[in-house]
N, C-alpha and C. Protein backbone atom coordinates (compact mmCIF):
# COMPACT_ATOMS: atom_id res chain seq x y z
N UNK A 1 106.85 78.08 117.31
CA UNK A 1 107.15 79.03 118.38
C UNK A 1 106.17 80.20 118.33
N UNK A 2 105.92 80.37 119.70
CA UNK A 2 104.39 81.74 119.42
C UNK A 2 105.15 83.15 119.71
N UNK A 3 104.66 83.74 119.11
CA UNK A 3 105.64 85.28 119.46
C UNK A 3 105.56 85.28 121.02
N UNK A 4 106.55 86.25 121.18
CA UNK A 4 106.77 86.53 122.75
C UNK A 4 105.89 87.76 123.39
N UNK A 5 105.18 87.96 124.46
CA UNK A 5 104.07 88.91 125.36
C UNK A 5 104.61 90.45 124.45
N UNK A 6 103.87 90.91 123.62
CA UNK A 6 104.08 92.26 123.31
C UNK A 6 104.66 93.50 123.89
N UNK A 7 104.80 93.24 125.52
CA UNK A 7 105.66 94.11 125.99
C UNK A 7 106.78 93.86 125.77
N UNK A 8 107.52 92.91 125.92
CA UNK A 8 108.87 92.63 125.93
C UNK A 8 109.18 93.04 124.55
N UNK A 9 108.79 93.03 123.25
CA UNK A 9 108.94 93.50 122.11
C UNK A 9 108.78 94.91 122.17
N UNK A 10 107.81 95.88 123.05
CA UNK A 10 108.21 97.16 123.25
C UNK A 10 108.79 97.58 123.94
N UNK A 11 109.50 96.73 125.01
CA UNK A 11 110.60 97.86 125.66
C UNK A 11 111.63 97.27 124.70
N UNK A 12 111.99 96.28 123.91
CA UNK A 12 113.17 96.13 122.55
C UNK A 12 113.39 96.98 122.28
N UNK A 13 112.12 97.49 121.23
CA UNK A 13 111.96 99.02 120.10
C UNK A 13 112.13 99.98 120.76
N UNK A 14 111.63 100.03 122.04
CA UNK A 14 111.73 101.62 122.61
C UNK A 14 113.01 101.50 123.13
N UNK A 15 113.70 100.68 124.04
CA UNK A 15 115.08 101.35 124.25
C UNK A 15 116.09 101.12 122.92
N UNK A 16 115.90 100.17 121.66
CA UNK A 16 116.92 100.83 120.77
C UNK A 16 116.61 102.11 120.01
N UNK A 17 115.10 102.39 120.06
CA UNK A 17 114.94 103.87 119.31
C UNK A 17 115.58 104.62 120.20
N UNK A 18 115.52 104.66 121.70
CA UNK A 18 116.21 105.87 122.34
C UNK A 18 117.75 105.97 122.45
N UNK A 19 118.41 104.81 122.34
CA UNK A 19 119.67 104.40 122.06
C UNK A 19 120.05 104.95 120.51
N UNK A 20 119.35 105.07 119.69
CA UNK A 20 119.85 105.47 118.46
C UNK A 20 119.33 106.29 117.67
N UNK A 21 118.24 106.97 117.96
CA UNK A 21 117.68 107.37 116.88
C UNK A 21 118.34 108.68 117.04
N UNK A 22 118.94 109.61 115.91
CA UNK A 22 119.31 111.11 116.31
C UNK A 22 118.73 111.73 116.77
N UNK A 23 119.09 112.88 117.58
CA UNK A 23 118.36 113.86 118.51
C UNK A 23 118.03 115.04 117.44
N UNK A 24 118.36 115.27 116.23
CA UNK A 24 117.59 115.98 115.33
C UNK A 24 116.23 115.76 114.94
N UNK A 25 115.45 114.33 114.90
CA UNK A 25 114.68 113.87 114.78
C UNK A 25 113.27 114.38 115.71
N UNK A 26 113.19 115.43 115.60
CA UNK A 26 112.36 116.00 116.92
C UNK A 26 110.93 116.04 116.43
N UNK A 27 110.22 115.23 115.32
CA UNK A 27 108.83 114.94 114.96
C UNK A 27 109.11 113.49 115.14
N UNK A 28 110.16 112.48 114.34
CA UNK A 28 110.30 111.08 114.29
C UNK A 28 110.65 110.80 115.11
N UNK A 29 110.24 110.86 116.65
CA UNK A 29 111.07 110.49 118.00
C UNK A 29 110.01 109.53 118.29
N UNK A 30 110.79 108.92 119.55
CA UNK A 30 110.06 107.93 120.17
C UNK A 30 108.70 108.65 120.61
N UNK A 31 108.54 109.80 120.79
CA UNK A 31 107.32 110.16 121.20
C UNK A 31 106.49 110.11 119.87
N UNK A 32 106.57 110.10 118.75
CA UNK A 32 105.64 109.77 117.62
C UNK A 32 105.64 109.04 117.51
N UNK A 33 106.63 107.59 117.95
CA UNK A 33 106.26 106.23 117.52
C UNK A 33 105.05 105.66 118.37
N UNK A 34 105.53 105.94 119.63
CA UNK A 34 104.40 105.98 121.05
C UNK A 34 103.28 106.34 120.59
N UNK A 35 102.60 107.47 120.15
CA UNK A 35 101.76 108.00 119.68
C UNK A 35 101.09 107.27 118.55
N UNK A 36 101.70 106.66 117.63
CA UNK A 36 101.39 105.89 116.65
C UNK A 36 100.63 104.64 117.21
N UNK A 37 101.54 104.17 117.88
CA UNK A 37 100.69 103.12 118.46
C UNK A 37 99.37 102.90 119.03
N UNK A 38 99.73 103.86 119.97
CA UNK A 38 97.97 104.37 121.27
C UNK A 38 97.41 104.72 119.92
N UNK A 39 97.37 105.82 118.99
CA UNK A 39 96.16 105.68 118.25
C UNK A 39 95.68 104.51 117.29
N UNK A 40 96.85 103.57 116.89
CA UNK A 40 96.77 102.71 115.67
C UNK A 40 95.45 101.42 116.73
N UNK A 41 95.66 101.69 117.96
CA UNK A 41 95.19 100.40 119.45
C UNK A 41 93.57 100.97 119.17
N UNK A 42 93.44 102.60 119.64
CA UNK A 42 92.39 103.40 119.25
C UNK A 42 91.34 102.95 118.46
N UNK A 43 92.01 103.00 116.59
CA UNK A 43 91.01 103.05 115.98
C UNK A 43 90.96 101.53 115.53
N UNK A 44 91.22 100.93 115.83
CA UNK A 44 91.62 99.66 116.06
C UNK A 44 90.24 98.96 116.56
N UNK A 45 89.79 100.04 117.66
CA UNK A 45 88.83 99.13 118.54
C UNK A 45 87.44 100.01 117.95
N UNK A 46 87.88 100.95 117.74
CA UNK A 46 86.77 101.98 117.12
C UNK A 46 86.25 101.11 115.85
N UNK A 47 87.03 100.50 115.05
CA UNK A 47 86.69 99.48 113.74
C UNK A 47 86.41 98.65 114.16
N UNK A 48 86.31 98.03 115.13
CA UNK A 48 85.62 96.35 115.46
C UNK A 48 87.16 95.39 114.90
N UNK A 49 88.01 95.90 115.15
CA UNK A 49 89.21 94.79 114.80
C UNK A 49 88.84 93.64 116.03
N UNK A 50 88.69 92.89 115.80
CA UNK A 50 88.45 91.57 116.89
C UNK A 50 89.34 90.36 116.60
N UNK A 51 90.89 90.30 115.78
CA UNK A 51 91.73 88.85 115.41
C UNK A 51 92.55 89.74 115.80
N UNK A 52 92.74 88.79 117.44
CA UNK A 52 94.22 88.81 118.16
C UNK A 52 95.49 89.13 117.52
N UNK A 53 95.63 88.35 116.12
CA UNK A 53 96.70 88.51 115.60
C UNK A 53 97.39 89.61 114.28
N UNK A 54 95.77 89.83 114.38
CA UNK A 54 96.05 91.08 112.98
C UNK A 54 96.59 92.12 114.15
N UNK A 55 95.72 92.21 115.47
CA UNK A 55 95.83 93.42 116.48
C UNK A 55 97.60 93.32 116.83
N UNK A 56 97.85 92.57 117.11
CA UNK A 56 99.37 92.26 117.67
C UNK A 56 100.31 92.57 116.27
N UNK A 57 100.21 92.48 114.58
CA UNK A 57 100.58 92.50 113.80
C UNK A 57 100.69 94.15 113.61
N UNK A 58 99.34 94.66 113.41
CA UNK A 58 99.84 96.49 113.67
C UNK A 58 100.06 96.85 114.89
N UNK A 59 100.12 96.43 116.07
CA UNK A 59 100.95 97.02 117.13
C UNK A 59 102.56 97.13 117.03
N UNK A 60 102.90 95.77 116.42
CA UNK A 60 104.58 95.70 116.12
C UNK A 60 104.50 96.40 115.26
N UNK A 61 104.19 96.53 114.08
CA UNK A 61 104.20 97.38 112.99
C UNK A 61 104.03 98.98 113.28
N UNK A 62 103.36 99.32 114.35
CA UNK A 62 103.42 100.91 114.65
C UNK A 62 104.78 100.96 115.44
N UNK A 63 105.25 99.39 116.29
CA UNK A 63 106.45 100.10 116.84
C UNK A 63 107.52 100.28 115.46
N UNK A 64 107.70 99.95 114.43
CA UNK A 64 108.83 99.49 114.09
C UNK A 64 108.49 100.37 112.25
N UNK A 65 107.68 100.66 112.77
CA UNK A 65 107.23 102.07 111.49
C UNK A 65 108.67 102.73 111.00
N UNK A 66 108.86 103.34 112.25
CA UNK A 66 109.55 104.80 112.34
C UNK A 66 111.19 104.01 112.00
N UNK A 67 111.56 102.83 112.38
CA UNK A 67 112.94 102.62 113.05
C UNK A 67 113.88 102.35 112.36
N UNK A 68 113.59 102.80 110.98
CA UNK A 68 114.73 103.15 109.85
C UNK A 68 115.40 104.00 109.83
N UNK A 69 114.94 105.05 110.32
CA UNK A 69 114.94 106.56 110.57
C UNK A 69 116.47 106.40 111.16
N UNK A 70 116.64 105.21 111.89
CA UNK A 70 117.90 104.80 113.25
C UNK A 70 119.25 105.26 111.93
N UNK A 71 119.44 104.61 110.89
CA UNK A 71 120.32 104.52 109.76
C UNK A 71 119.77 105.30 108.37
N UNK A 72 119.06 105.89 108.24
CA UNK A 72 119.17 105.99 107.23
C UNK A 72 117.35 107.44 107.37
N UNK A 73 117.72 108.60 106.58
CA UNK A 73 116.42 109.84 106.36
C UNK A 73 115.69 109.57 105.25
N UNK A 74 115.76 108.90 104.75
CA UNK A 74 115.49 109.09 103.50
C UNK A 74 115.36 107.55 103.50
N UNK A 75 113.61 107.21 102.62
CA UNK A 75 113.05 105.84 102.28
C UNK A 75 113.46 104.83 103.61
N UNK A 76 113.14 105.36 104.96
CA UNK A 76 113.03 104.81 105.68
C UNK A 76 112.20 103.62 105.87
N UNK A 77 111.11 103.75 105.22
CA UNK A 77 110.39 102.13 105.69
C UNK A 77 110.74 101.40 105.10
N UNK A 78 112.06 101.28 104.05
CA UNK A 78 112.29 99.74 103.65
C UNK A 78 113.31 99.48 104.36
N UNK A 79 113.89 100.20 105.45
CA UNK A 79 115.17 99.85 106.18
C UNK A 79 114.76 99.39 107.24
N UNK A 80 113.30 100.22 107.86
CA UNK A 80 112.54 99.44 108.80
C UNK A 80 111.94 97.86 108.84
N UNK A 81 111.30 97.92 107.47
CA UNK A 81 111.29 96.69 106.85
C UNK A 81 112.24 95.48 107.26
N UNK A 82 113.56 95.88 106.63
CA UNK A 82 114.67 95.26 107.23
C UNK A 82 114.94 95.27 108.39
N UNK A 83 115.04 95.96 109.52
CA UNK A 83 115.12 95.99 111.16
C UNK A 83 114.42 94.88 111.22
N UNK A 84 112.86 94.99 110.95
CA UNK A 84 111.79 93.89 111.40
C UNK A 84 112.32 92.32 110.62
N UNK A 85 112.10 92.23 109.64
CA UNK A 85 112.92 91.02 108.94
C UNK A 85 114.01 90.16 109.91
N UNK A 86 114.88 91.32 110.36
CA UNK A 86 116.23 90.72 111.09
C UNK A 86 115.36 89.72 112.30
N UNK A 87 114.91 91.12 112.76
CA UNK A 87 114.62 90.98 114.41
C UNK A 87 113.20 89.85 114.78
N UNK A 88 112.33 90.09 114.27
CA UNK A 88 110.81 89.44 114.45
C UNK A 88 111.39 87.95 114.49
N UNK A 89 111.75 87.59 113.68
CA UNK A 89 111.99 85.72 113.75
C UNK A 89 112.40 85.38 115.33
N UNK A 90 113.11 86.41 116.09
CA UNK A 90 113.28 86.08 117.40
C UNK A 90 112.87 86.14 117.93
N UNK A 91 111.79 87.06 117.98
CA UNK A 91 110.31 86.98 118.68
C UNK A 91 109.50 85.65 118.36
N UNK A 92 109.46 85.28 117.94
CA UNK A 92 108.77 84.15 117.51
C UNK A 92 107.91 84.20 116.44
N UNK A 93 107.82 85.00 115.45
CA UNK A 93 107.14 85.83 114.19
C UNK A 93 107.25 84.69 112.59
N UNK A 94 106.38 84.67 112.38
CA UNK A 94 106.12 83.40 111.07
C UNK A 94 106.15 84.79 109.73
N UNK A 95 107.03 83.73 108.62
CA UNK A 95 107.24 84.31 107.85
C UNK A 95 105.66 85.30 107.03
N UNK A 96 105.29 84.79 107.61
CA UNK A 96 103.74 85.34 106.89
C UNK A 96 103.14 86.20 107.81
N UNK A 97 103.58 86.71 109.27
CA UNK A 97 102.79 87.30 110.11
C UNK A 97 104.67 88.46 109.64
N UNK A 98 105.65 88.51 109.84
CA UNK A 98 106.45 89.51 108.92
C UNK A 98 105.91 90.32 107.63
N UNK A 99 105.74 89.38 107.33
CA UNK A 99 105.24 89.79 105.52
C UNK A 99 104.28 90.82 105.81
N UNK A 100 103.42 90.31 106.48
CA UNK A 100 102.15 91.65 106.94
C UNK A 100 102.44 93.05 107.76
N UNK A 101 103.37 92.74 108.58
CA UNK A 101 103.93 93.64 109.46
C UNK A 101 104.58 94.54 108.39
N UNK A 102 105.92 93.94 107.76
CA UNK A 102 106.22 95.05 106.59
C UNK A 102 105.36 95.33 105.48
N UNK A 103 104.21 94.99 105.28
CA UNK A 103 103.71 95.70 104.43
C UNK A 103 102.54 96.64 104.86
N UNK A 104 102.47 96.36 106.24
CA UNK A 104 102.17 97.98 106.81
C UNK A 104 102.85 98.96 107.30
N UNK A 105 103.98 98.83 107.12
CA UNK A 105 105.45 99.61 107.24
C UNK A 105 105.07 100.35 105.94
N UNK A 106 105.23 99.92 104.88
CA UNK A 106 105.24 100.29 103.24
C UNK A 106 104.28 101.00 103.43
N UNK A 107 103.12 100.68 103.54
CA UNK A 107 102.17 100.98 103.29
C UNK A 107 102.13 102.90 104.22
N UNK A 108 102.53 103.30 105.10
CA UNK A 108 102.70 104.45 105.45
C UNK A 108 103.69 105.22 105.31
N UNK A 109 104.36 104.82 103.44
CA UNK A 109 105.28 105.90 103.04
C UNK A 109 104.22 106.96 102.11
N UNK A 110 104.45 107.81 102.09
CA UNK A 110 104.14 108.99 101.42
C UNK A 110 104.37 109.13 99.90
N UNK A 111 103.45 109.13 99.27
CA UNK A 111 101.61 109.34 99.43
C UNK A 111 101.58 107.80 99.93
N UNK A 112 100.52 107.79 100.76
CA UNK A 112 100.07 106.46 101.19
C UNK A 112 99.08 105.55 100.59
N UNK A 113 99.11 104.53 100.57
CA UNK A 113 98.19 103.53 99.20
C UNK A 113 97.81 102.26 100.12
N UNK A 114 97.29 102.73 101.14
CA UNK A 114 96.73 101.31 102.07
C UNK A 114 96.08 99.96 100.86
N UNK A 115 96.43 99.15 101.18
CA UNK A 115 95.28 98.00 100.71
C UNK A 115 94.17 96.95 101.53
N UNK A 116 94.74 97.12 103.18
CA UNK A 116 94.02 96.49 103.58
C UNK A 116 93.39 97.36 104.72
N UNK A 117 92.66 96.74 105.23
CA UNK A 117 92.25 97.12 106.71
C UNK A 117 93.35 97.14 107.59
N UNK A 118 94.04 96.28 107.63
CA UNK A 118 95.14 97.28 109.12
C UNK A 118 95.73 98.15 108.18
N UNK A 119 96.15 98.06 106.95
CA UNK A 119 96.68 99.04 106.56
C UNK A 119 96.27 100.53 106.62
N UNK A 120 95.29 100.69 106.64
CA UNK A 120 94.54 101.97 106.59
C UNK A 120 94.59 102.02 108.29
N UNK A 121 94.53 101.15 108.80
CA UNK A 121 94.63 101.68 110.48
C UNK A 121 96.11 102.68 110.82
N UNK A 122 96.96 102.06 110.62
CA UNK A 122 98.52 101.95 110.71
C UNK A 122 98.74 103.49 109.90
N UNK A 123 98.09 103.48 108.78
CA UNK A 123 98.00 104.66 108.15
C UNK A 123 97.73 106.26 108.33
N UNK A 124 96.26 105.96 108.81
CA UNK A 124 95.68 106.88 109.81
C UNK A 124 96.05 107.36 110.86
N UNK A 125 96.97 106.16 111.72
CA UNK A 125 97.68 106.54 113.18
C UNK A 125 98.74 107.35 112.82
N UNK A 126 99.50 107.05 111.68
CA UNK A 126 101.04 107.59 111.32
C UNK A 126 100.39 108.88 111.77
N UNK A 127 99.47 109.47 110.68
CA UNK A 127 99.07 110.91 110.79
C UNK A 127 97.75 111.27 111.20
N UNK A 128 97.26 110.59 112.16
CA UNK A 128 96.71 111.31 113.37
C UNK A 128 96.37 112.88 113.67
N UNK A 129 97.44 113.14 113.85
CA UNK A 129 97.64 114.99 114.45
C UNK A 129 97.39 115.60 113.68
N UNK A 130 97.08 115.48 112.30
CA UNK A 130 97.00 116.38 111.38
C UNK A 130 95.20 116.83 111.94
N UNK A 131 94.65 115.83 112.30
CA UNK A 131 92.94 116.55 113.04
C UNK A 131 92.83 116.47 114.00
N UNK A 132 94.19 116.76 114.64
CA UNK A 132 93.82 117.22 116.18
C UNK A 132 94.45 118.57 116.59
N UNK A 133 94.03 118.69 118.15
CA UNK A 133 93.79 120.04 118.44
C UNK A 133 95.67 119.95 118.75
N UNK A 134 96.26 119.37 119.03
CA UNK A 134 97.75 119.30 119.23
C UNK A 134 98.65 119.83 117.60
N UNK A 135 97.79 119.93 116.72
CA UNK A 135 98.17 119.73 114.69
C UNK A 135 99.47 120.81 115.62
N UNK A 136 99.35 122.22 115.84
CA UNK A 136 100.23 123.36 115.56
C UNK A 136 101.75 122.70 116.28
N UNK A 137 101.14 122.42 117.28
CA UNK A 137 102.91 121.91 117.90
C UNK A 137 102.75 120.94 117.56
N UNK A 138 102.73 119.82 117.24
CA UNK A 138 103.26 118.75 116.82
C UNK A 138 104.11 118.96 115.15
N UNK A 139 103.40 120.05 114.59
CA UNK A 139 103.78 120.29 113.21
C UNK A 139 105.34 121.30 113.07
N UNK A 140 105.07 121.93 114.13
CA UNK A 140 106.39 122.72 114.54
C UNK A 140 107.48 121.97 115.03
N UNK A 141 107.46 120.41 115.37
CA UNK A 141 108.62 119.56 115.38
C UNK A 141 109.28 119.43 114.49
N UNK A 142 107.99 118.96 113.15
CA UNK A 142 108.24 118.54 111.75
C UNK A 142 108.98 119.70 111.09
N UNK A 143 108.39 120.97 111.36
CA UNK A 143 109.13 121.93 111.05
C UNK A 143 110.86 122.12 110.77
N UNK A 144 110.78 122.00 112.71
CA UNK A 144 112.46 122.15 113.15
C UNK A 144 113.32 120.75 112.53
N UNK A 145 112.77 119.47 112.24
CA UNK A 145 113.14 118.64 111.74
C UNK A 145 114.20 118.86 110.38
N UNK A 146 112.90 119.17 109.45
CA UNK A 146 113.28 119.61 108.03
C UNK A 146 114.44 120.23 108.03
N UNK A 147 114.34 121.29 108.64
CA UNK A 147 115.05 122.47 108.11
C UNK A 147 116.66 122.31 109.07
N UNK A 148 116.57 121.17 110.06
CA UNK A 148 117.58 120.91 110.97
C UNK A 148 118.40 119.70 109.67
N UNK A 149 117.80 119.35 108.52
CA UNK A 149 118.42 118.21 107.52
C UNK A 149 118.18 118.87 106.86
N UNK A 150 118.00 120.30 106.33
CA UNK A 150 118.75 120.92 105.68
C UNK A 150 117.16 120.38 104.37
N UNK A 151 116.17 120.40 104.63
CA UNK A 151 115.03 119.68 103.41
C UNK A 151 113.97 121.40 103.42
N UNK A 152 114.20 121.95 104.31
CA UNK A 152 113.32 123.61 104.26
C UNK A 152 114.10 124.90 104.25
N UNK A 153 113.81 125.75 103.46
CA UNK A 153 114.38 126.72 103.38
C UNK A 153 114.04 127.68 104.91
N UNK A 154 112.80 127.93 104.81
CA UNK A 154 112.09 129.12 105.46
C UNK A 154 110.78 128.87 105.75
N UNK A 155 110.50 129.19 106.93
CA UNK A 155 108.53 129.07 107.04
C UNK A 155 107.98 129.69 105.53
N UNK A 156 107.72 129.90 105.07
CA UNK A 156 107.14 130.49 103.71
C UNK A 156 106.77 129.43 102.92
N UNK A 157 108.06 128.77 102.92
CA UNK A 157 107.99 127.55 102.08
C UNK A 157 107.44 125.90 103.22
N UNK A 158 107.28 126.29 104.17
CA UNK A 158 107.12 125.14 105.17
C UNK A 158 105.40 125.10 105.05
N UNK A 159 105.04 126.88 105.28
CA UNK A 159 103.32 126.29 105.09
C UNK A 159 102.76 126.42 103.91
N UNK A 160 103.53 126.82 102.89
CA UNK A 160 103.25 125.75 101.63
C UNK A 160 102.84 124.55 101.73
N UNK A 161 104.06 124.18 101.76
CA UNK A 161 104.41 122.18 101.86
C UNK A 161 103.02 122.49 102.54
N UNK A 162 102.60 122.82 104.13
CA UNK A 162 102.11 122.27 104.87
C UNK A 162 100.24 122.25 103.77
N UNK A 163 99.89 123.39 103.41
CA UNK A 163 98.65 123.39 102.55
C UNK A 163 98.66 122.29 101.60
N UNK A 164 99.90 122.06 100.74
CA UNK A 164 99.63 120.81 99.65
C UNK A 164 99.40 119.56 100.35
N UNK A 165 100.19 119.69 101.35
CA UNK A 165 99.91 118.16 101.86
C UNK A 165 98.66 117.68 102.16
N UNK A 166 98.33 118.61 103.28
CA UNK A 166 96.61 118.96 103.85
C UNK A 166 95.46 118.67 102.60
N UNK A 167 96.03 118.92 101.69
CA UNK A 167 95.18 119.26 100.45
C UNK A 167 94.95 118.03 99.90
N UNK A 168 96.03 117.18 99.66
CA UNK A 168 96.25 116.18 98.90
C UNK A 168 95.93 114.78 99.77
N UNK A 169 96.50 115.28 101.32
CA UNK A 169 96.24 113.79 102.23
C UNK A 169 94.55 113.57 102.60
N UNK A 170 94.35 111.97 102.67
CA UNK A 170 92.86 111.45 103.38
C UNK A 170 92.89 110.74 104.24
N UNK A 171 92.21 110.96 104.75
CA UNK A 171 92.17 109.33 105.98
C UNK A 171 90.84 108.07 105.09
N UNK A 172 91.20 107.05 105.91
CA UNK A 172 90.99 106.20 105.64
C UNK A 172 89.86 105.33 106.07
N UNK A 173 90.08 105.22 107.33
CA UNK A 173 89.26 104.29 108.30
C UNK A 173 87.34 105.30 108.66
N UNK A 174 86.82 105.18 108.79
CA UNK A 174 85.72 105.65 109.37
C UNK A 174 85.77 106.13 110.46
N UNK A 175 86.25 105.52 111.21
CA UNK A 175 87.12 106.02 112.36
C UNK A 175 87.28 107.82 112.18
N UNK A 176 88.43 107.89 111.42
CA UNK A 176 89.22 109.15 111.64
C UNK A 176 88.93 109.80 110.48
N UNK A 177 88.02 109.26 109.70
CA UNK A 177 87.05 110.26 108.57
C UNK A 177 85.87 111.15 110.21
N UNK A 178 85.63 110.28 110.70
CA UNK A 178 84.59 111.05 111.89
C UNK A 178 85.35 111.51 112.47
N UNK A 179 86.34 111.53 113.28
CA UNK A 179 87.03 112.00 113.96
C UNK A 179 88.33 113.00 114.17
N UNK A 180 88.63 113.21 112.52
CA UNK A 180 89.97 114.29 112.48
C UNK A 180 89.66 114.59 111.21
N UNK A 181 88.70 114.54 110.37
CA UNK A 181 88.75 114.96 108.95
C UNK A 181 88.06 116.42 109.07
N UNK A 182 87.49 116.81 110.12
CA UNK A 182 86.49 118.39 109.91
C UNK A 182 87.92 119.08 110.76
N UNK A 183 88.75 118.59 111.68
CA UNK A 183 89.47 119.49 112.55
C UNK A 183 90.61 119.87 111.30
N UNK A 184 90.67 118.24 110.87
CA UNK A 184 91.58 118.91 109.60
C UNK A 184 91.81 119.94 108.77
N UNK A 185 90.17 120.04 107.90
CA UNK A 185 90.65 120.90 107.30
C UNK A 185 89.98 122.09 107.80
N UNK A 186 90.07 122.46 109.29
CA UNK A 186 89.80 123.70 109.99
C UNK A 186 91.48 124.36 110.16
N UNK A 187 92.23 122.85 110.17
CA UNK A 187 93.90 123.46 110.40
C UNK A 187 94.01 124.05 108.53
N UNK A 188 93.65 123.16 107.76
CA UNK A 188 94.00 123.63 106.40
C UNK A 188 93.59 125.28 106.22
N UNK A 189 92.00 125.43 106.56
CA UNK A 189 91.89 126.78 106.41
C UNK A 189 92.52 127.72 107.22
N UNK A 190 93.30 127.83 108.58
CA UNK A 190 93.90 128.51 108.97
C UNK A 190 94.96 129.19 107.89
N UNK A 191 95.70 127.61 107.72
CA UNK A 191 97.07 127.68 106.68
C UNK A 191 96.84 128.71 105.63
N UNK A 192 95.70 128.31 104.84
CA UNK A 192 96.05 129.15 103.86
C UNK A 192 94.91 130.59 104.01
N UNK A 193 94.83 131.08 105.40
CA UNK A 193 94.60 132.81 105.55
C UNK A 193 95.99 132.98 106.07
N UNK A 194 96.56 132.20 106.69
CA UNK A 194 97.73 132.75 107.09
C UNK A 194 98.77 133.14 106.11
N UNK A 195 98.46 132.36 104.81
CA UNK A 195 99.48 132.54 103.33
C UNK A 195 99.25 133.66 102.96
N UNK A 196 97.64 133.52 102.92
CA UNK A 196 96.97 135.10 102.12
C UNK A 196 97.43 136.33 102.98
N UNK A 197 97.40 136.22 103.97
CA UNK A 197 97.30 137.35 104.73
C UNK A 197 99.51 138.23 104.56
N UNK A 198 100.40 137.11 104.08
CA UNK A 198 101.47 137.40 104.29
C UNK A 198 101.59 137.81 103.03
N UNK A 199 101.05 137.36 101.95
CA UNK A 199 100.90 137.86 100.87
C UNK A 199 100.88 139.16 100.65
N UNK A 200 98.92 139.42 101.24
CA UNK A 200 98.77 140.58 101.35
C UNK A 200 99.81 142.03 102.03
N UNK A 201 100.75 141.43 102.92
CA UNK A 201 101.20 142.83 103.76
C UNK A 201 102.56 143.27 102.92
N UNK A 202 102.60 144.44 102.83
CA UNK A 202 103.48 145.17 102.07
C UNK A 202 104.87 144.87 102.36
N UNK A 203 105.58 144.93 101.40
CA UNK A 203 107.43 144.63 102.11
C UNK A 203 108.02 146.08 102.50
């Protein structure tokens, strides 16, 4: 059985993410899964990906990233994992074109440890925005997220987090080493004058 036309598998994911995913979720929404995708398609073509089936393998895999998130905050991509497991065989999905799909699920938990080439695609798309000109509001979702599950105290401590991360995260692909790694850490150096500078002002 050959999988079924890739749309019909995204309006699946997209109307059960909008059917379920909590409305606290205001970075992990369907609009970041969306987003995941168009860029994962992006650098996709920017790399010379040319096998139909690896391409169709991280497209499902960017939809179905996020869709743990539906049950469960915490170590979401092995629940996603499981969503896909259930669901893919009905698509028409071979145990070995699954296997790949979840292990580019895995592969964009935090810290991230790509091993392959889509993996590092899938990777890169998760976090995208971090070198683009959208970084400030898109990061202010993540913000209201946290601190709406009760995981942030206070901005103080949010652009912390936000400098270590910046600090510690890479991209992967050539792609988005050219393309979001200088905007990046133009957002990083904002972050930390904006630390210094709160530092600096008297209480």
């Amino acid at each position: 059985m050959a999988p079924i036309p890739f749309m019909l598998i995204q309006r699946h994911v997209v109307n059960k993410l909008q059917a379920r995913l909590p409305q606290q979720l205001t970075y992990h929404s369907l609009s970041h899964t969306l987003d995941v995708l168009k860029q994962a398609e992006t650098i996709a073509l920017a790399e010379g990906l040319k096998c139909p089936e690896g391409l169709l393998s991280l497209k499902v895999a960017a939809l179905y990233h996020d869709s743990g998130f539906i049950d469960h905050y915490h170590n979401h991509e092995a629940q996603g994992c499981r969503i896909a497991q259930q669901e893919l065989p009905g698509f028409g999905f071979s145990d070995a074109q699954i296997e790949q799909i979840c292990s580019m699920i895995r592969a964009t938990k935090i810290p991230q440890n790509p091993t392959t080439h889509l993996e590092q695609i899938i990777c890169d798309a998760d976090l995208d925005y971090l070198g683009r000109e959208d970084f400030s509001q898109i990061a202010q979702t993540l913000y209201e997220e946290l601190v709406s599950f009760g995981v942030l105290a206070g901005e103080d401590e949010w652009n912390n987090l936000q400098v270590k991360f910046l600090e510690s995260h890479q991209y992967f692909t050539c792609y988005s080493k050219a393309n979001r790694e200088l905007h990046k850490q133009a957002h990083l150096a904002s972050l930390k004058n904006k630390l210094n500078s709160t530092k600096q002002t008297p209480a």
